[in-house]
C-alpha atoms as a PDB file:
ATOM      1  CA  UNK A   1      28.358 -15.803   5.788  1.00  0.00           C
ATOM      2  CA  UNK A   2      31.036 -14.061   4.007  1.00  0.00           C
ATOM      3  CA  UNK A   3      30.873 -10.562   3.222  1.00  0.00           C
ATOM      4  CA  UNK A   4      31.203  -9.607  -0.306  1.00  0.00           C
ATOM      5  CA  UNK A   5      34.712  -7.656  -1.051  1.00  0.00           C
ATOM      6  CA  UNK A   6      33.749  -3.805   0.425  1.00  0.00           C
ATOM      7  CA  UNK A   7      30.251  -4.447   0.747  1.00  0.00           C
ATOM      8  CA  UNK A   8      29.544  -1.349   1.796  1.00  0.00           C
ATOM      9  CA  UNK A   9      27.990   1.550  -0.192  1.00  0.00           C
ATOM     10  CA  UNK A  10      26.881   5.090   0.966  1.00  0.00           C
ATOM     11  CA  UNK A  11      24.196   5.573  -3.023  1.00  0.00           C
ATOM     12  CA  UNK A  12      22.549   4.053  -5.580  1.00  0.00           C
ATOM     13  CA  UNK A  13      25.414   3.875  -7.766  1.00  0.00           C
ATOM     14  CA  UNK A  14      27.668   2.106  -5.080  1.00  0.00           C
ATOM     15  CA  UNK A  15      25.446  -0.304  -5.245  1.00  0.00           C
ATOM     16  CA  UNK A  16      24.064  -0.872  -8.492  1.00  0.00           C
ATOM     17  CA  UNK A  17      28.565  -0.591  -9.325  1.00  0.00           C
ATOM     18  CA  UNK A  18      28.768  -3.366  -6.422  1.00  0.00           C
ATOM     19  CA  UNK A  19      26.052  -5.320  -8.106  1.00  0.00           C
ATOM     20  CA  UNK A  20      27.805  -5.232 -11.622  1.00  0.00           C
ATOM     21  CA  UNK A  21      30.882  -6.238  -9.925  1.00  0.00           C
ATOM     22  CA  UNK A  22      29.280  -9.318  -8.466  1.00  0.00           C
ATOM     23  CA  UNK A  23      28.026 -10.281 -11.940  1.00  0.00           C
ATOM     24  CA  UNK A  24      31.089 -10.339 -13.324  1.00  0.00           C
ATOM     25  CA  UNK A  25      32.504 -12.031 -10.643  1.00  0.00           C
ATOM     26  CA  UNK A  26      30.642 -15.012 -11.159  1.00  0.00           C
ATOM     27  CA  UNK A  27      30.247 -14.808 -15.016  1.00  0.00           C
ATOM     28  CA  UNK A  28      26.603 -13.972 -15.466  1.00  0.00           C
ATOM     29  CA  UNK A  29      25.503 -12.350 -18.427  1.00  0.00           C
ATOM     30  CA  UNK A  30      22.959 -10.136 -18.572  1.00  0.00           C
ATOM     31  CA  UNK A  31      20.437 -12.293 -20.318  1.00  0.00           C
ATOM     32  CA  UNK A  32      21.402 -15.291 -17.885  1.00  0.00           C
ATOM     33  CA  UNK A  33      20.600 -12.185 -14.761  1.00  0.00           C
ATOM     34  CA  UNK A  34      17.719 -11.149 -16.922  1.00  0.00           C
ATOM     35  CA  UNK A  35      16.391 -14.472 -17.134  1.00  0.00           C
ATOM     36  CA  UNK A  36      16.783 -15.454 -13.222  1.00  0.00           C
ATOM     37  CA  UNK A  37      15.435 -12.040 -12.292  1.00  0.00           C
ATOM     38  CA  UNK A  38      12.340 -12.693 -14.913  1.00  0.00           C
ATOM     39  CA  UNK A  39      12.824  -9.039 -16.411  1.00  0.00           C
ATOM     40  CA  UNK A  40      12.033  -8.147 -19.744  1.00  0.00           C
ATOM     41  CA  UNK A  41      15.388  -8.271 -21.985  1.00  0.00           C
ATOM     42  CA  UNK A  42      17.691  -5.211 -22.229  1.00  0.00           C
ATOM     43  CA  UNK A  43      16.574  -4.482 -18.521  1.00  0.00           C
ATOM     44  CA  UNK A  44      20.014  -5.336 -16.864  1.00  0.00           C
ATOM     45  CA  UNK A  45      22.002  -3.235 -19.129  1.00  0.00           C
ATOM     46  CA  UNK A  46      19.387  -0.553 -18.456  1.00  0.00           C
ATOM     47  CA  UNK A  47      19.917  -0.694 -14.601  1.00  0.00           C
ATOM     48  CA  UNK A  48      23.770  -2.155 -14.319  1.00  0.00           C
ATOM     49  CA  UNK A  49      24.992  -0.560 -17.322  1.00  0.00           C
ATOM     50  CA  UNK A  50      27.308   2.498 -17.764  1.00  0.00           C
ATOM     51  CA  UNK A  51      24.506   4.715 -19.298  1.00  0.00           C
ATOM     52  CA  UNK A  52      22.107   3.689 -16.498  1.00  0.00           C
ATOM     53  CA  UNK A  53      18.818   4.575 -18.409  1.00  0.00           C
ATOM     54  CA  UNK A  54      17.020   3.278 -15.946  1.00  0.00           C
ATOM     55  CA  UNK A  55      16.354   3.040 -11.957  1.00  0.00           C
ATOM     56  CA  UNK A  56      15.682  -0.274 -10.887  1.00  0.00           C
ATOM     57  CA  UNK A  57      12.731  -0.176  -8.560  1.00  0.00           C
ATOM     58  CA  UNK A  58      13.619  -1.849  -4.711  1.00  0.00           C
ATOM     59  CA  UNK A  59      11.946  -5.459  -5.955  1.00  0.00           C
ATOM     60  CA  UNK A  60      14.000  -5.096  -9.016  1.00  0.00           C
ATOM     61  CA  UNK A  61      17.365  -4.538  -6.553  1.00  0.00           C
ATOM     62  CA  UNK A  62      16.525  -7.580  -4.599  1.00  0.00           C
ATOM     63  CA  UNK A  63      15.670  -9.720  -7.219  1.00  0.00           C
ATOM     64  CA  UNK A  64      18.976  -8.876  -8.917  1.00  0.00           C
ATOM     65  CA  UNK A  65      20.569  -9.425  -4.988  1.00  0.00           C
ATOM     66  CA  UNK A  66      18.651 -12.773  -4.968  1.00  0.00           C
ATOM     67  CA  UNK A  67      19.908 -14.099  -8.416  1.00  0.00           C
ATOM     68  CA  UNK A  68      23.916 -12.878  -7.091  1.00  0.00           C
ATOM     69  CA  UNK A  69      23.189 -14.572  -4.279  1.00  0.00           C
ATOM     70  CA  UNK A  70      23.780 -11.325  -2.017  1.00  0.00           C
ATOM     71  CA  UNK A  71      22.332 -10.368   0.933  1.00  0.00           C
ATOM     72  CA  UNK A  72      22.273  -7.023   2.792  1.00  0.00           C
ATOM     73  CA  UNK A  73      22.171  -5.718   6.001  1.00  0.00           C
ATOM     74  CA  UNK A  74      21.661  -1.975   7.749  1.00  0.00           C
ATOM     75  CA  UNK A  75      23.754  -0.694  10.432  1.00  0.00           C
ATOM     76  CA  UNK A  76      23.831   2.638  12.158  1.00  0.00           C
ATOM     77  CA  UNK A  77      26.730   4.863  10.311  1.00  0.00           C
ATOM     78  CA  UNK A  78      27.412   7.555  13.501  1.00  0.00           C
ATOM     79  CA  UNK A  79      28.298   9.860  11.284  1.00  0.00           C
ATOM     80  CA  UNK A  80      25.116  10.280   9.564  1.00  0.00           C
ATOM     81  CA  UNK A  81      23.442  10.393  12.377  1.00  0.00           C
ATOM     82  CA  UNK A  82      25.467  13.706  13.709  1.00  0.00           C
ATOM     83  CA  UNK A  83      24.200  15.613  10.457  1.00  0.00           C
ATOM     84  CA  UNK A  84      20.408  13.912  10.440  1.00  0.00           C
ATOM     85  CA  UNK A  85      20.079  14.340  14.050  1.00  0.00           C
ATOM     86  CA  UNK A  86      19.022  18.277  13.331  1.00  0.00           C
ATOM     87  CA  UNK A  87      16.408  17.515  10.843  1.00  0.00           C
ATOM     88  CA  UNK A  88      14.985  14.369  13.511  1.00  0.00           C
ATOM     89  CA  UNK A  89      14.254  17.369  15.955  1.00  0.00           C
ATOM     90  CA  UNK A  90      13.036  19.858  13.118  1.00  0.00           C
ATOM     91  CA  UNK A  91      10.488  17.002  11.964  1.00  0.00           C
ATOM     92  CA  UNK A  92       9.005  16.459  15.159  1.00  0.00           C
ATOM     93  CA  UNK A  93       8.150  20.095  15.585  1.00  0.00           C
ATOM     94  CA  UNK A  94       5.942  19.851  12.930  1.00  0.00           C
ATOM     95  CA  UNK A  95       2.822  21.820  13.451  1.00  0.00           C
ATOM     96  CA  UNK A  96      -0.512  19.549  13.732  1.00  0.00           C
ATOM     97  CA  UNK A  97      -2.294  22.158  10.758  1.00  0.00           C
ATOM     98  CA  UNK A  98      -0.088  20.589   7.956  1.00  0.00           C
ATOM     99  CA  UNK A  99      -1.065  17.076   9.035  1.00  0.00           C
ATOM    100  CA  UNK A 100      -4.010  15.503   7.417  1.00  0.00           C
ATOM    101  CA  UNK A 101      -6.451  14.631  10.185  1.00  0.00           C
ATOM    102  CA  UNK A 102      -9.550  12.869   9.791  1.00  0.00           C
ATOM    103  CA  UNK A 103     -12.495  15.455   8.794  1.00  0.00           C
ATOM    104  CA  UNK A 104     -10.276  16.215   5.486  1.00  0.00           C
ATOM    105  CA  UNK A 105     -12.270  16.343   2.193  1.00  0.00           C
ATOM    106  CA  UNK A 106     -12.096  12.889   0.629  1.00  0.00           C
ATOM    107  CA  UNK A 107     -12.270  13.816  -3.323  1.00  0.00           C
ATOM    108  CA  UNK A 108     -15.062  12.496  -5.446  1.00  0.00           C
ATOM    109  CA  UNK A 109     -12.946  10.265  -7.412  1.00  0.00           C
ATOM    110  CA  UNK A 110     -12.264   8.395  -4.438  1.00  0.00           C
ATOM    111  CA  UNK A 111     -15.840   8.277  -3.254  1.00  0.00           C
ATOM    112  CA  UNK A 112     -16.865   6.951  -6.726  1.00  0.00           C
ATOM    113  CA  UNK A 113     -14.720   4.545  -7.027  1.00  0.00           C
ATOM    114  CA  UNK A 114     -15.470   3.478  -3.143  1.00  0.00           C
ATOM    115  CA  UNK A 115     -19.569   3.709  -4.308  1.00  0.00           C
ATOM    116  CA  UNK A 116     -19.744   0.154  -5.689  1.00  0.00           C
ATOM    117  CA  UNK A 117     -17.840  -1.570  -3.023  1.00  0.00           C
ATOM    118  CA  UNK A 118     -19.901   0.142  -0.250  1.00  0.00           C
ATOM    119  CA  UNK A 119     -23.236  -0.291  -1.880  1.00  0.00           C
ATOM    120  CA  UNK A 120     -22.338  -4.185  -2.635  1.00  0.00           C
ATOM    121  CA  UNK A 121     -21.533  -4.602   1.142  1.00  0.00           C
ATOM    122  CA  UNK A 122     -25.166  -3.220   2.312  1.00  0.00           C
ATOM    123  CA  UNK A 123     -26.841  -5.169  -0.514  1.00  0.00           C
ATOM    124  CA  UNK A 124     -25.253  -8.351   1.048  1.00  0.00           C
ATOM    125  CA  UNK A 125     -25.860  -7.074   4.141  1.00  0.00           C
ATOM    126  CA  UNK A 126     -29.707  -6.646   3.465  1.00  0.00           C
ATOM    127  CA  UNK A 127     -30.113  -9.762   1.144  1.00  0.00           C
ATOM    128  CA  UNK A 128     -28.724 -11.490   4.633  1.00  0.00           C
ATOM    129  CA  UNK A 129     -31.227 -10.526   6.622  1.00  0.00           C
ATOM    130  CA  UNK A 130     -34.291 -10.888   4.417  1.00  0.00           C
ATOM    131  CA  UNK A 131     -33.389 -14.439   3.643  1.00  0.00           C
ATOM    132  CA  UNK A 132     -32.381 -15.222   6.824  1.00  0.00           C
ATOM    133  CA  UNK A 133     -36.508 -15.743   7.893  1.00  0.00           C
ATOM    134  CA  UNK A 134     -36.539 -17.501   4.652  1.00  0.00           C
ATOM    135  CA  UNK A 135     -36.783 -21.727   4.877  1.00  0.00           C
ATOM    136  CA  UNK A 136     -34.764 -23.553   2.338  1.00  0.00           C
ATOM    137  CA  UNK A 137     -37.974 -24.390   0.233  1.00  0.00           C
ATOM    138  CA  UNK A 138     -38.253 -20.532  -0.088  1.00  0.00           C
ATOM    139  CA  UNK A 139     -35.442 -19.797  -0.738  1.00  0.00           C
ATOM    140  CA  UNK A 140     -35.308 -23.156  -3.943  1.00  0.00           C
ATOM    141  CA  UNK A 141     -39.180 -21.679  -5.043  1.00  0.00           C
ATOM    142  CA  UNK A 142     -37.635 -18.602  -5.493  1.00  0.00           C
ATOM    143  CA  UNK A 143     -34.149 -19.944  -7.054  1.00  0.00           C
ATOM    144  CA  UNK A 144     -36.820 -21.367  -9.599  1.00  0.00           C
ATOM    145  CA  UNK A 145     -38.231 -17.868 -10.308  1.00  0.00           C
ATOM    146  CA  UNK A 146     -35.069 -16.403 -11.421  1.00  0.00           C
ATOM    147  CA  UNK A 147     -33.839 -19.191 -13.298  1.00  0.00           C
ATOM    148  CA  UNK A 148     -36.992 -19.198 -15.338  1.00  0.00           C
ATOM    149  CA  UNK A 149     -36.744 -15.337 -15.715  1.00  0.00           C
ATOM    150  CA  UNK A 150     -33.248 -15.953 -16.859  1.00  0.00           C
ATOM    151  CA  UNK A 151     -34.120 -18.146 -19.383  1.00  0.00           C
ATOM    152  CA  UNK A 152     -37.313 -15.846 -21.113  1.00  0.00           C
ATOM    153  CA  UNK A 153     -36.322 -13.580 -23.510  1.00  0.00           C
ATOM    154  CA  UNK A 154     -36.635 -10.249 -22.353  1.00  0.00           C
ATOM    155  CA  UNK A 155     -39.823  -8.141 -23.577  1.00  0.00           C
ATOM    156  CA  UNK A 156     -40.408  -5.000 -23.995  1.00  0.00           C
END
């Protein structure tokens, strides 16, 4: 594995500049990247160009690594970790009010969109166990029924 020039980069625009380097490098154009990547065209000029309209998203950034043929890898910078260090106490000091715990309110948007999903699960639940007594010429009689049903028109 060879690493890639100074593959390094400390922000986004380090290494969205280290990406556009790469593409040049190798003679890509942006439609070529655009069409490896499977983005819409104009993206690549949105997220490697000098304007930068766009940020890419992190599948867009590995997709672009992918079709450059880059990998990454993390190490631990020590100087970054003299200024975090602070904030890793601070954070674990939290107090346990400000955290979410279990007997929070769960909004009604979320319980009515959860409604049909639950109420599907006891249906097939209950539809289990009163056809489990059932014997398979039950259970085709009754097939029958609701086929026929099916097939009437509906009155009124």
């Amino acid at each position: 594995m060879t690493e890639y020039g100074r593959g390094t980069f400390t922000g986004v625009h380090e290494l969205l500049d280290l990406l556009r380097r790469r593409q040049a490098e190798i003679g890509l154009s942006n439609e070529g990247l655009e069409d490896i990547c499977e983005f819409a065209a104009g993206m690549v000029d949105k997220y490697l160009g000098p304007s930068r309209s766009k940020w890419p998203g992190l599948d867009a950034v590995f997709r672009m690594m992918y079709a450059l043929g880059l990998s990454g890898s993390l190490h631990v910078d020590l100087r970054k970790v003299e200024k975090v260090t602070p904030l890793w106490r601070k954070a674990g000091k939290r107090k346990l009010a400000a955290i979410r715990t279990e007997t929070a309110r769960v909004s009604k948007a979320a319980v009515k969109r959860a409604r049909s999903v639950v109420l599907s699960e006891l249906g097939r639940r209950g539809n289990e166990i009163r056809w489990k007594a059932a014997s398979p010429d039950e259970r085709k009689l009754f097939g029958r029924w609701l086929t026929s049903q099916r097939k009437r028109p509906w009155q009124k």
